[in-house]
Protein backbone atom coordinates (compact mmCIF):
# COMPACT_ATOMS: atom_id res chain seq x y z
CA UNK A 1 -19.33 2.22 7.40
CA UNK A 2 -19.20 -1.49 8.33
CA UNK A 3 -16.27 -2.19 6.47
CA UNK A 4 -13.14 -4.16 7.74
CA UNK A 5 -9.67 -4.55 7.70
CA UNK A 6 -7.57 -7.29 8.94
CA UNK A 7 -4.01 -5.26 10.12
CA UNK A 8 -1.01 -6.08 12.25
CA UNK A 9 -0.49 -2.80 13.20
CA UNK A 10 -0.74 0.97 12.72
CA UNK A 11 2.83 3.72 13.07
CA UNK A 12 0.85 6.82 13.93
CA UNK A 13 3.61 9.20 12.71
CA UNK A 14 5.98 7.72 10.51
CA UNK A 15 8.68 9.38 8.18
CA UNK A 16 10.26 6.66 6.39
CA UNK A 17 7.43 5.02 5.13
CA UNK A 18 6.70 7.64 2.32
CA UNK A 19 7.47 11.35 2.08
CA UNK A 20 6.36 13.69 4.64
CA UNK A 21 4.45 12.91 8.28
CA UNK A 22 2.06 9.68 7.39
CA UNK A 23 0.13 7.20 9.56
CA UNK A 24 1.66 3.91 7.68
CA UNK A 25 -1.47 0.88 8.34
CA UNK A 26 0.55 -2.51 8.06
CA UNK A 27 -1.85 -4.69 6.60
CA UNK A 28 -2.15 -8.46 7.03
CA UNK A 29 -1.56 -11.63 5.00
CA UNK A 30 0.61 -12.17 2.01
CA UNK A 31 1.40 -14.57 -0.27
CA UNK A 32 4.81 -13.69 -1.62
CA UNK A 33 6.84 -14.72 1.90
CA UNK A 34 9.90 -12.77 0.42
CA UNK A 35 12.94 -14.31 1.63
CA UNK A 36 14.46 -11.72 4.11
CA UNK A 37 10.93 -9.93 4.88
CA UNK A 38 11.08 -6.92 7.00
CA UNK A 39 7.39 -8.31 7.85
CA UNK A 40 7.24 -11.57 7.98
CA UNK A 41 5.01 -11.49 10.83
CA UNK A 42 2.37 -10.04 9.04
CA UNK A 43 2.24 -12.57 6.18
CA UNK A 44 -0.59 -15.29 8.36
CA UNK A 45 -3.88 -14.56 6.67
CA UNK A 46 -5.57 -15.40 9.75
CA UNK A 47 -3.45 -13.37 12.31
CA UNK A 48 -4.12 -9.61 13.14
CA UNK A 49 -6.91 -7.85 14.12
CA UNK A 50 -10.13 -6.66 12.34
CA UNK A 51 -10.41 -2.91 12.88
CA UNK A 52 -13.58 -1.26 10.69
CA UNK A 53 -11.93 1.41 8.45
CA UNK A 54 -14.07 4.00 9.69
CA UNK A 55 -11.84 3.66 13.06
CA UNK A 56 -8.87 4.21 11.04
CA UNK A 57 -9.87 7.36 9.29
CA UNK A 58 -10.87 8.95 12.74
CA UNK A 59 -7.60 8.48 13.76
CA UNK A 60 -6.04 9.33 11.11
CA UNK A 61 -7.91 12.73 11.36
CA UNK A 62 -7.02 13.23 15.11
CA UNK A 63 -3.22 14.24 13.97
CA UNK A 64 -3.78 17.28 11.65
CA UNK A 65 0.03 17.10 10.80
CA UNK A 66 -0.30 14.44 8.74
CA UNK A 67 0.72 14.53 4.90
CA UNK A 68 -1.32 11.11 3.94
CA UNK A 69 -1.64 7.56 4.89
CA UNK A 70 0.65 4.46 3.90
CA UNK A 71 -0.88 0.93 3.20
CA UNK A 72 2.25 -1.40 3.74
CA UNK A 73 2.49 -5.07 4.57
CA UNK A 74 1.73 -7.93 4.39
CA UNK A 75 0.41 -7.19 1.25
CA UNK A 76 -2.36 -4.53 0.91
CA UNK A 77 -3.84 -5.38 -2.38
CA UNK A 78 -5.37 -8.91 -1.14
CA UNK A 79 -7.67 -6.56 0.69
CA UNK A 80 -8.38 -3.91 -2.09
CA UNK A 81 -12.18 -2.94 -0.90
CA UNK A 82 -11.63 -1.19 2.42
CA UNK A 83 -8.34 -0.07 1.43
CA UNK A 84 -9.85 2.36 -1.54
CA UNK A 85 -12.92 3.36 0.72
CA UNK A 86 -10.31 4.90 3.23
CA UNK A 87 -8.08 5.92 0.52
CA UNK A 88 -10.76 8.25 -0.95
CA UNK A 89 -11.56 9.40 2.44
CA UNK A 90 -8.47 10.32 2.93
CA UNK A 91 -8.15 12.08 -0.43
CA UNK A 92 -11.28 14.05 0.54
CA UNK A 93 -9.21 15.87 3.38
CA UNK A 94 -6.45 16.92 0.82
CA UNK A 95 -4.22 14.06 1.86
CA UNK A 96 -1.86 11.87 -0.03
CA UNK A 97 -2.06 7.78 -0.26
CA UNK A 98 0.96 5.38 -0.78
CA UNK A 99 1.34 1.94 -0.75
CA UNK A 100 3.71 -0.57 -0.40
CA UNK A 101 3.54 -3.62 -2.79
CA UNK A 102 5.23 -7.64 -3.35
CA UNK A 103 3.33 -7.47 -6.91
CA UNK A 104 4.62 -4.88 -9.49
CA UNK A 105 2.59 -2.64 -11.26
CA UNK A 106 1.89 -5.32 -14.12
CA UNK A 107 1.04 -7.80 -12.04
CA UNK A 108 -1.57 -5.61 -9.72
CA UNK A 109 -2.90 -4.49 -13.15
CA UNK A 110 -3.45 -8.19 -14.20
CA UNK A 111 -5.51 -8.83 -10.93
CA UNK A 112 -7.49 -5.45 -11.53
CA UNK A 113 -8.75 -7.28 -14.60
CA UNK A 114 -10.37 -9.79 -12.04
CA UNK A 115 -11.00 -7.56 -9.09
CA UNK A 116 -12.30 -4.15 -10.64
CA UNK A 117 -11.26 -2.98 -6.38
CA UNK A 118 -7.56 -3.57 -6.99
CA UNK A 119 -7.13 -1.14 -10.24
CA UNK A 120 -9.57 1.14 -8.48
CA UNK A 121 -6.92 1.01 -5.35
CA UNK A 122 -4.19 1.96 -8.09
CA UNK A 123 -5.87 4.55 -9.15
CA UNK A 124 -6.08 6.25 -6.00
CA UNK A 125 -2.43 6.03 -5.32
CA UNK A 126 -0.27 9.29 -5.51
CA UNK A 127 2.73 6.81 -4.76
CA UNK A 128 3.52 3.11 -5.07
CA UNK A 129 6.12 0.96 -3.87
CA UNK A 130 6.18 -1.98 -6.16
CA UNK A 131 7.85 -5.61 -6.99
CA UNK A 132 8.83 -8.20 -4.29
CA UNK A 133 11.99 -7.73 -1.67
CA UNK A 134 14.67 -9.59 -3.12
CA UNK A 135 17.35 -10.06 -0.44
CA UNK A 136 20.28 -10.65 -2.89
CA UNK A 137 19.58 -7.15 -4.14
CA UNK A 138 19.08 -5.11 -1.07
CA UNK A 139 20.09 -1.44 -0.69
CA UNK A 140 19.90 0.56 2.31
CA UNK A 141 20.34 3.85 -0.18
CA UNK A 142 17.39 3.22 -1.54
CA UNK A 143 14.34 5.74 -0.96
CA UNK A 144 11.64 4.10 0.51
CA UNK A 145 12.99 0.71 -0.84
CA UNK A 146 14.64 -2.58 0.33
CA UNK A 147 16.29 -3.74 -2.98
CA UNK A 148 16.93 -2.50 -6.26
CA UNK A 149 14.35 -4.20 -8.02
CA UNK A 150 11.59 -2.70 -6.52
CA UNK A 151 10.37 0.99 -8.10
CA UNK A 152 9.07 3.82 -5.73
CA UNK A 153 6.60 5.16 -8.47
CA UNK A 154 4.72 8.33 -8.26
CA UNK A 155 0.83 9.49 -9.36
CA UNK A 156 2.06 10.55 -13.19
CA UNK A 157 4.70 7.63 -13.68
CA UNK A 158 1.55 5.34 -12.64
CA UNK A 159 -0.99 6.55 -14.52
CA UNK A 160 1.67 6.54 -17.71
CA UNK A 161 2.57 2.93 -16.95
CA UNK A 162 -1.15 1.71 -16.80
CA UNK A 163 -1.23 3.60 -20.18
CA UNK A 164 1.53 1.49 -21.84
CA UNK A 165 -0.12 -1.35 -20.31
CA UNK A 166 -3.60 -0.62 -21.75
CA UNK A 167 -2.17 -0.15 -24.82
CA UNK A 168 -0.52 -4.02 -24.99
CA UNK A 169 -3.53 -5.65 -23.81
């Protein structure tokens, strides 16, 4: 697998970044530069590291306690391609995938009509973070969210959404 994907950094064992024990991969670049950004570090699309996907799968598979992975931010979706090659893998062992998103649903949708990678990437998502952090809104009782606009969506609320969505356009 000669795949690559640009990152700022890897939590091996993380349990706020989804439910359960999950190895969260923060992805870099994004475009959204949310004012207030937990991340803002990772937003440079040149900064990070390349690391081939195939290096992140074997380590995700060194810690057996794992529930699933986490793509979080920067913004995973501007790298859609070796995103859904590890998400599949990581399907494959019985895991779960979640990801962390500044576009909503809608808008990720609109961009899988361009790139047939991102609503393949949706697709293999059993939970999604979604809409940009809006500082004027944050909440700290949020699960697995920084403001109240955002919705932590899950595989059937997904699939129903891209449903209603089909059905407008």
């Amino acid at each position: 697998m000669d795949l690559t994907l640009r990152i700022a950094g890897i939590e091996e064992d993380s349990i706020v970044d989804g439910p359960g024990l999950r190895m969260t991969v923060f992805t870099q670049g994004c475009l959204r530069n949310c004012k207030g950004c937990h991340n803002p570090q990772t937003h440079a699309l040149d900064k990070g590291t390349l690391v081939p996907v195939a290096d992140l799968l074997a380590q995700f598979k060194d810690n057996p306690l794992l529930s699933g992975i986490t793509f979080s931010g920067g913004e995973p979706f501007l790298q859609p391609e070796p995103l859904l090659w590890l998400a599949r893998q990581v399907h494959s062992l019985g895991k779960t995938v979640m990801a962390f998103s500044g576009y909503t649903l809608e808008e990720l949708l609109e961009r899988g009509l361009k790139k047939t990678h991102v609503s393949d990437l949706i697709n293999e998502l059993d939970y999604l973070v979604d809409g940009p952090y809006v500082e004027e809104l944050r909440n700290l009782e949020l699960e697995y969210r920084g403001s109240s606009n955002q919705r932590y969506l899950q595989k059937d609320e997904i699939a129903g959404m891209i449903r209603l969505w089909k059905e407008k356009h």
